[in-house]
C-alpha atoms as a PDB file:
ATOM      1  CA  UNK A   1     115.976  80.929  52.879  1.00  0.00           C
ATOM      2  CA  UNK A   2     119.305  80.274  54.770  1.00  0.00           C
ATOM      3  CA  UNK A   3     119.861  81.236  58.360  1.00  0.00           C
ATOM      4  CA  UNK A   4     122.722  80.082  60.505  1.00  0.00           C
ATOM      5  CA  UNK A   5     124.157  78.234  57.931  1.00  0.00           C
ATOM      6  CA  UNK A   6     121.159  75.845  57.311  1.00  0.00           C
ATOM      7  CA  UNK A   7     118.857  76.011  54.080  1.00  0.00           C
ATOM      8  CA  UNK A   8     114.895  76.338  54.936  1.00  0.00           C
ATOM      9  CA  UNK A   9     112.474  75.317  52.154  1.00  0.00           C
ATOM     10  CA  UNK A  10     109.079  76.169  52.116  1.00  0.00           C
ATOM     11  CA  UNK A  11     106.251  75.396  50.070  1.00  0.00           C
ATOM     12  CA  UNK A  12     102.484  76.298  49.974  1.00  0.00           C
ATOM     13  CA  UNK A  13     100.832  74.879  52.753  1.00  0.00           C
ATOM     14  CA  UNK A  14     104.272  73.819  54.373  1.00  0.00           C
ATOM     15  CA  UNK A  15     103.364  72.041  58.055  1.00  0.00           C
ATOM     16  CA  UNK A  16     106.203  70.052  58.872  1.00  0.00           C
ATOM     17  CA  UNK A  17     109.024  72.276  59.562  1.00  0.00           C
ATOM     18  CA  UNK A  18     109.903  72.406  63.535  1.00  0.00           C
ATOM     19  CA  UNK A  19     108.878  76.439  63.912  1.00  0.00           C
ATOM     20  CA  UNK A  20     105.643  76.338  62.093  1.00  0.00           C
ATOM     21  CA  UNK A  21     103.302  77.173  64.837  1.00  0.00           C
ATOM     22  CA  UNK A  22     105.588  80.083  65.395  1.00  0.00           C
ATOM     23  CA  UNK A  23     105.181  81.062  61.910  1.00  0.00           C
ATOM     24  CA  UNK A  24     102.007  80.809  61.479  1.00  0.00           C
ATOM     25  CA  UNK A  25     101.736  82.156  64.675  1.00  0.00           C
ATOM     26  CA  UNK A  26     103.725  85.665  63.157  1.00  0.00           C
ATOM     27  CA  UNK A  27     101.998  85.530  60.149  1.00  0.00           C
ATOM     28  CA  UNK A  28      98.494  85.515  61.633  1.00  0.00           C
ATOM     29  CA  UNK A  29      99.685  88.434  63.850  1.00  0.00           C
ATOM     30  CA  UNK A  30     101.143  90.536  60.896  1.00  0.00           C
ATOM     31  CA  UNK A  31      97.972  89.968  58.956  1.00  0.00           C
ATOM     32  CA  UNK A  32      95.824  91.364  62.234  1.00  0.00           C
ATOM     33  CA  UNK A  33      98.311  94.459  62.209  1.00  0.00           C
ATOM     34  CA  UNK A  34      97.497  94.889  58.515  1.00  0.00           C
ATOM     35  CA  UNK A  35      93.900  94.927  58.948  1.00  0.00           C
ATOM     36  CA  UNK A  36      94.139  97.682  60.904  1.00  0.00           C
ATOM     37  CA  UNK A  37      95.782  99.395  58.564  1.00  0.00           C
ATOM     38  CA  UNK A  38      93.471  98.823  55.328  1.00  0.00           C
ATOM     39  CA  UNK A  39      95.554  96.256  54.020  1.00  0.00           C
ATOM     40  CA  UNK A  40      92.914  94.031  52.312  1.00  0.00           C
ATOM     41  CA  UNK A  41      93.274  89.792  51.932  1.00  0.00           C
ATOM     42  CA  UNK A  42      93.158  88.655  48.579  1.00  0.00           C
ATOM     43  CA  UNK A  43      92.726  84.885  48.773  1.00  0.00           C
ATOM     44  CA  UNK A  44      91.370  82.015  50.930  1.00  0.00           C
ATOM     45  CA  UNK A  45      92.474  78.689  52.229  1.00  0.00           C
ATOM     46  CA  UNK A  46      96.225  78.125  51.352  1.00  0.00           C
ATOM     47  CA  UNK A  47      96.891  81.311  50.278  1.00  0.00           C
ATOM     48  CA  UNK A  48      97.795  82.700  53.917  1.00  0.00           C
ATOM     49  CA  UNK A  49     100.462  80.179  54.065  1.00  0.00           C
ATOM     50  CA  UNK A  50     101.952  80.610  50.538  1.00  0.00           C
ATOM     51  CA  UNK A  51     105.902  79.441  50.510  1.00  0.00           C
ATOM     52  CA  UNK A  52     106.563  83.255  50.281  1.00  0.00           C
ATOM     53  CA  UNK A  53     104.867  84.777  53.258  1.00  0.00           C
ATOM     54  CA  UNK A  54     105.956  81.224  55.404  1.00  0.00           C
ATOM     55  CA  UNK A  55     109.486  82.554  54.213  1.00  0.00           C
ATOM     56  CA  UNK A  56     108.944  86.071  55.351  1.00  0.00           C
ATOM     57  CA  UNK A  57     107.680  85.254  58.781  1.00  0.00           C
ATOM     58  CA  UNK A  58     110.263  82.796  59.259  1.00  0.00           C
ATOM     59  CA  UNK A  59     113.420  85.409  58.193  1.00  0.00           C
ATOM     60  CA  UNK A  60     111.600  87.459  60.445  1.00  0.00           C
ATOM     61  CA  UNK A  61     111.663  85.038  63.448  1.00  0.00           C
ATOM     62  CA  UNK A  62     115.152  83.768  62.929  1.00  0.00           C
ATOM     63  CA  UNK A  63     117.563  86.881  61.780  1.00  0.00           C
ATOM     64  CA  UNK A  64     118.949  90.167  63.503  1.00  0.00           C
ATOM     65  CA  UNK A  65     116.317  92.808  63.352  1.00  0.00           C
ATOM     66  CA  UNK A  66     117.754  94.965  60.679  1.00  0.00           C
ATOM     67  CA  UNK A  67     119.359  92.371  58.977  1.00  0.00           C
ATOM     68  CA  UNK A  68     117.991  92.277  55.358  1.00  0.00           C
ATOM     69  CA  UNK A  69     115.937  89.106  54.677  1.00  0.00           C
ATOM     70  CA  UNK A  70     116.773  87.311  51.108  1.00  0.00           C
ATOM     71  CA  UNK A  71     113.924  84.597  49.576  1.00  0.00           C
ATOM     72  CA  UNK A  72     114.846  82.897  47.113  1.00  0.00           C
ATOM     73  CA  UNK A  73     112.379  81.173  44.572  1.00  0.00           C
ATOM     74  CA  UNK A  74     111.691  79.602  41.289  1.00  0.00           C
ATOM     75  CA  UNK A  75     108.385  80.479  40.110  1.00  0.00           C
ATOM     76  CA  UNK A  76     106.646  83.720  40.159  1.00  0.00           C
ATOM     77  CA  UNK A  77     104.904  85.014  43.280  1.00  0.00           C
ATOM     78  CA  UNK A  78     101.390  86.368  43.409  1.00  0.00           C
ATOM     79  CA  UNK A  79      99.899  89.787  43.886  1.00  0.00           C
ATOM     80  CA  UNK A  80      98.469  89.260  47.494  1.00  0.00           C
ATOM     81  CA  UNK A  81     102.341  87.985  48.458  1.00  0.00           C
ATOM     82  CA  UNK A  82     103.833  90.703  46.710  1.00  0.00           C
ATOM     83  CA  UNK A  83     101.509  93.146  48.865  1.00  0.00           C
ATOM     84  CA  UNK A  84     102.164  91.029  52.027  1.00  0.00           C
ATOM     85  CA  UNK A  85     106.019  91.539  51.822  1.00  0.00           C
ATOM     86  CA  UNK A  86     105.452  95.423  50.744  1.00  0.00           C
ATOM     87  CA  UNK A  87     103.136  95.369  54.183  1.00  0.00           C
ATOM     88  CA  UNK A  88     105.721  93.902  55.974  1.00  0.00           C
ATOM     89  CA  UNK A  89     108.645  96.449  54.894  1.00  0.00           C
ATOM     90  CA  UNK A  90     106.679  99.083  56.062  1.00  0.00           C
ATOM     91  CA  UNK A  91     105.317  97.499  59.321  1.00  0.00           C
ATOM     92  CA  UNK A  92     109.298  96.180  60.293  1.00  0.00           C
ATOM     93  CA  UNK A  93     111.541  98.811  58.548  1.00  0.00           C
ATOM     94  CA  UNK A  94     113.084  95.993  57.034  1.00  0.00           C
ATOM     95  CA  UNK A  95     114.531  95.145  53.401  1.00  0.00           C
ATOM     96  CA  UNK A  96     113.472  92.055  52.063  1.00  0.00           C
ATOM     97  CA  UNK A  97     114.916  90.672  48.585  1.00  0.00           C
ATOM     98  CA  UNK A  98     113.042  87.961  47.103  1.00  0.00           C
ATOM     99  CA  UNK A  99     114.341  86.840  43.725  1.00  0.00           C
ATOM    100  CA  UNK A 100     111.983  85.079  41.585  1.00  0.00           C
ATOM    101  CA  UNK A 101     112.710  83.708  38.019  1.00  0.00           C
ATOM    102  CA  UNK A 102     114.273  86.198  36.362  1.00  0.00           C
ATOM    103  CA  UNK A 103     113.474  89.212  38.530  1.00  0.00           C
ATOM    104  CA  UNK A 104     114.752  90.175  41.934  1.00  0.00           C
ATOM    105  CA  UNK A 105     112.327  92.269  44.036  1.00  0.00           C
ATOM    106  CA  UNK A 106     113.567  94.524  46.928  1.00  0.00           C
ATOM    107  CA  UNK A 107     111.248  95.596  49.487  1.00  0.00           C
ATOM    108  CA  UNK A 108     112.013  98.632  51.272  1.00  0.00           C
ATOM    109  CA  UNK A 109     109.557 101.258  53.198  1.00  0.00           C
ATOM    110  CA  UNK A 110     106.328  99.362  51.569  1.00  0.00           C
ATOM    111  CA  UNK A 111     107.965  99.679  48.401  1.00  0.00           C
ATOM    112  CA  UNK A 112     108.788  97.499  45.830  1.00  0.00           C
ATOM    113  CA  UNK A 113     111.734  97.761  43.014  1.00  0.00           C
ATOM    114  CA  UNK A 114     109.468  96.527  40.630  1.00  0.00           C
ATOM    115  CA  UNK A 115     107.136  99.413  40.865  1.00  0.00           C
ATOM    116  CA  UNK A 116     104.232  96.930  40.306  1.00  0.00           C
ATOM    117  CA  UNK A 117     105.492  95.871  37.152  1.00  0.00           C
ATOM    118  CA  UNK A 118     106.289  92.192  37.214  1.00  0.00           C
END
């Protein structure tokens, strides 16, 4: 993920970039907002901090507030992360792109380009 010219990497379980309480921070608060709305976790331990949703939270944090939010990444995400960033869309009114592999996703309205199929 770039933002002001700078290149952020995360990873699963990423602790030592300088914002992470802050992400963690907006991911924990996202995932409280979900609940509320029937959005069901998938995982436990690491998986709440997968490099994807880190990523998310982070663009989030640290880009205008309609700017879209590109993720870039090399291997395939999972299912919970794919609903996370759907969740998201919907929750910020935001487009995220997140291009995996040989797909590119884009997020829009809790929607994804994929149409599940991935």
């Amino acid at each position: 993920m770039e933002t002001r010219n700078q290149i952020h990497v995360f990873t699963a379980g990423h602790i030592s970039h300088p914002e992470i309480t802050n992400i963690k921070a907006k991911i924990e608060s996202l995932m409280i907002e979900f609940k509320h709305r029937g959005y069901l976790y998938h995982g436990n331990g690491d998986r709440s901090y997968h490099s994807e949703k880190l990523a998310t939270a982070f663009g989030l944090l640290n880009t205008p507030s309609k700017a879209p939010i590109l993720i870039i990444k090399n291997t395939r995400m999972c299912m919970d992360c794919h609903s996370f960033i759907m969740h998201v869309t919907e929750l910020v009114d935001r487009e995220i792109v997140l291009r995996e592999g040989n797909r590119v996703h884009s997020f829009k309205k809790g929607r994804c380009s994929c149409r599940g199929c991935w």
